[in-house]
Protein backbone atom coordinates (compact mmCIF):
# COMPACT_ATOMS: atom_id res chain seq x y z
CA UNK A 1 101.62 121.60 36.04
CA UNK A 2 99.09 121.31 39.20
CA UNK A 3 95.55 119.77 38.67
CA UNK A 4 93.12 122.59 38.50
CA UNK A 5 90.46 120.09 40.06
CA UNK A 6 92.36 119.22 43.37
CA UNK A 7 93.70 123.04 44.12
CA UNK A 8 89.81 123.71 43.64
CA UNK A 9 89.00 121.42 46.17
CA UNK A 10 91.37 122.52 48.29
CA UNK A 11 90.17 125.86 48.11
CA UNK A 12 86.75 124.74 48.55
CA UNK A 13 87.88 122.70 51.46
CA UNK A 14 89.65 125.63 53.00
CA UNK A 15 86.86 128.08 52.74
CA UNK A 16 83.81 125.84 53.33
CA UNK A 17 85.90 124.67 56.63
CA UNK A 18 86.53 128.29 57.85
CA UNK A 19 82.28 128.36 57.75
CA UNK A 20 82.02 125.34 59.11
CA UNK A 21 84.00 126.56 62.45
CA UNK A 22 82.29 129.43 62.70
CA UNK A 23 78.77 128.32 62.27
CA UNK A 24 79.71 125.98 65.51
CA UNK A 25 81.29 128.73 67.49
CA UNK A 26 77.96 130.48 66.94
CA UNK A 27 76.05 127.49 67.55
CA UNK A 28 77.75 126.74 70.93
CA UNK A 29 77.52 130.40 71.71
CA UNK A 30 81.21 130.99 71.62
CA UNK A 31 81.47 133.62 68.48
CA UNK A 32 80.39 136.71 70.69
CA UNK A 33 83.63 136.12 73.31
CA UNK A 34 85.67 135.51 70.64
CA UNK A 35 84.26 137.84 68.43
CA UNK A 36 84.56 140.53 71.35
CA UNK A 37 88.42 139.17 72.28
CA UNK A 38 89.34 140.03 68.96
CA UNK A 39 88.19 143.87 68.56
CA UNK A 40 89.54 143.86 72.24
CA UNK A 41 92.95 142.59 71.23
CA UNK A 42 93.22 145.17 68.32
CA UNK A 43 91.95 148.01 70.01
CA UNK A 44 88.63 148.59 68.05
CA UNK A 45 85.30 149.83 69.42
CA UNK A 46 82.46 148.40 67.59
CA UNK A 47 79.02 147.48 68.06
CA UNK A 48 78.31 143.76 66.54
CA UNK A 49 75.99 141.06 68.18
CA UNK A 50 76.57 137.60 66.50
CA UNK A 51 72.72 136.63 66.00
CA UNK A 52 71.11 133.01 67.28
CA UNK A 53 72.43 130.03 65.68
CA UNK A 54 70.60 129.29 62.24
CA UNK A 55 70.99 126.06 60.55
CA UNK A 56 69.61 127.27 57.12
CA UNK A 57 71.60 130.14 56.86
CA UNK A 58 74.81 128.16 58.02
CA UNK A 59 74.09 125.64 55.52
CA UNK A 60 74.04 128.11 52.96
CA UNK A 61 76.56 130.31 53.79
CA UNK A 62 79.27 126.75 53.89
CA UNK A 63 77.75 125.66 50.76
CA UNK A 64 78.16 128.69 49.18
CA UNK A 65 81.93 129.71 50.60
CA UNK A 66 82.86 126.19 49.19
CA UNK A 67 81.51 126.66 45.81
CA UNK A 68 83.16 129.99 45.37
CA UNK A 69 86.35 128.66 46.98
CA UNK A 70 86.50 125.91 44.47
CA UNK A 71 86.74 128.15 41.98
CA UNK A 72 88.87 130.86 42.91
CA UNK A 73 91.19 127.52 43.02
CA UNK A 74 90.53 126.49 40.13
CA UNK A 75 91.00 129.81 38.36
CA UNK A 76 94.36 130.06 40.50
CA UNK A 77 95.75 126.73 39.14
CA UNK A 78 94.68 128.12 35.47
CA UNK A 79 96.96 130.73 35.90
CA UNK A 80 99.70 129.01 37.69
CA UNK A 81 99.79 126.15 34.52
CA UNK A 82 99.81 129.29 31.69
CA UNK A 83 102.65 131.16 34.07
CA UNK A 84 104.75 128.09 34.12
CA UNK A 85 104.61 126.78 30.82
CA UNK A 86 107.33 124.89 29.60
């Protein structure tokens, strides 16, 4: 049996941290290159311009990733404990 709690955070770790890198690649101006390396690397022609760095809408886009990542862990480890039932 896992603890439903600690995969959530987890989860919510995981997901808020993914924001949380790129909301400083965007802040030090680094998201574009990257951003551009990537479609580069894969062969893909598209027209995207990462906007200015915005410290509300970072905040609220980590806060928010987190939150949801919580609980798509915490639903996961629901599922895992009724699969695995003794």
């Amino acid at each position: 049996m896992v603890n439903q709690n600690k995969v959530g955070l987890v989860f919510a770790f995981m997901l808020g941290g993914i924001h949380v890198v790129w909301s400083l690649l965007v802040l030090l101006g680094w998201a574009q290159p990257l951003y551009n390396f990537i479609l580069w690397a894969h062969m893909v022609h598209l027209s995207f311009v990462i906007g200015p760095f915005e410290a509300k809408a970072a905040l609220t886009v980590i806060v928010i990733a987190a939150v949801l990542g919580y609980i798509i862990g915490w639903i996961a480890a629901w599922v895992w404990n009724r699969v695995h039932r003794s």
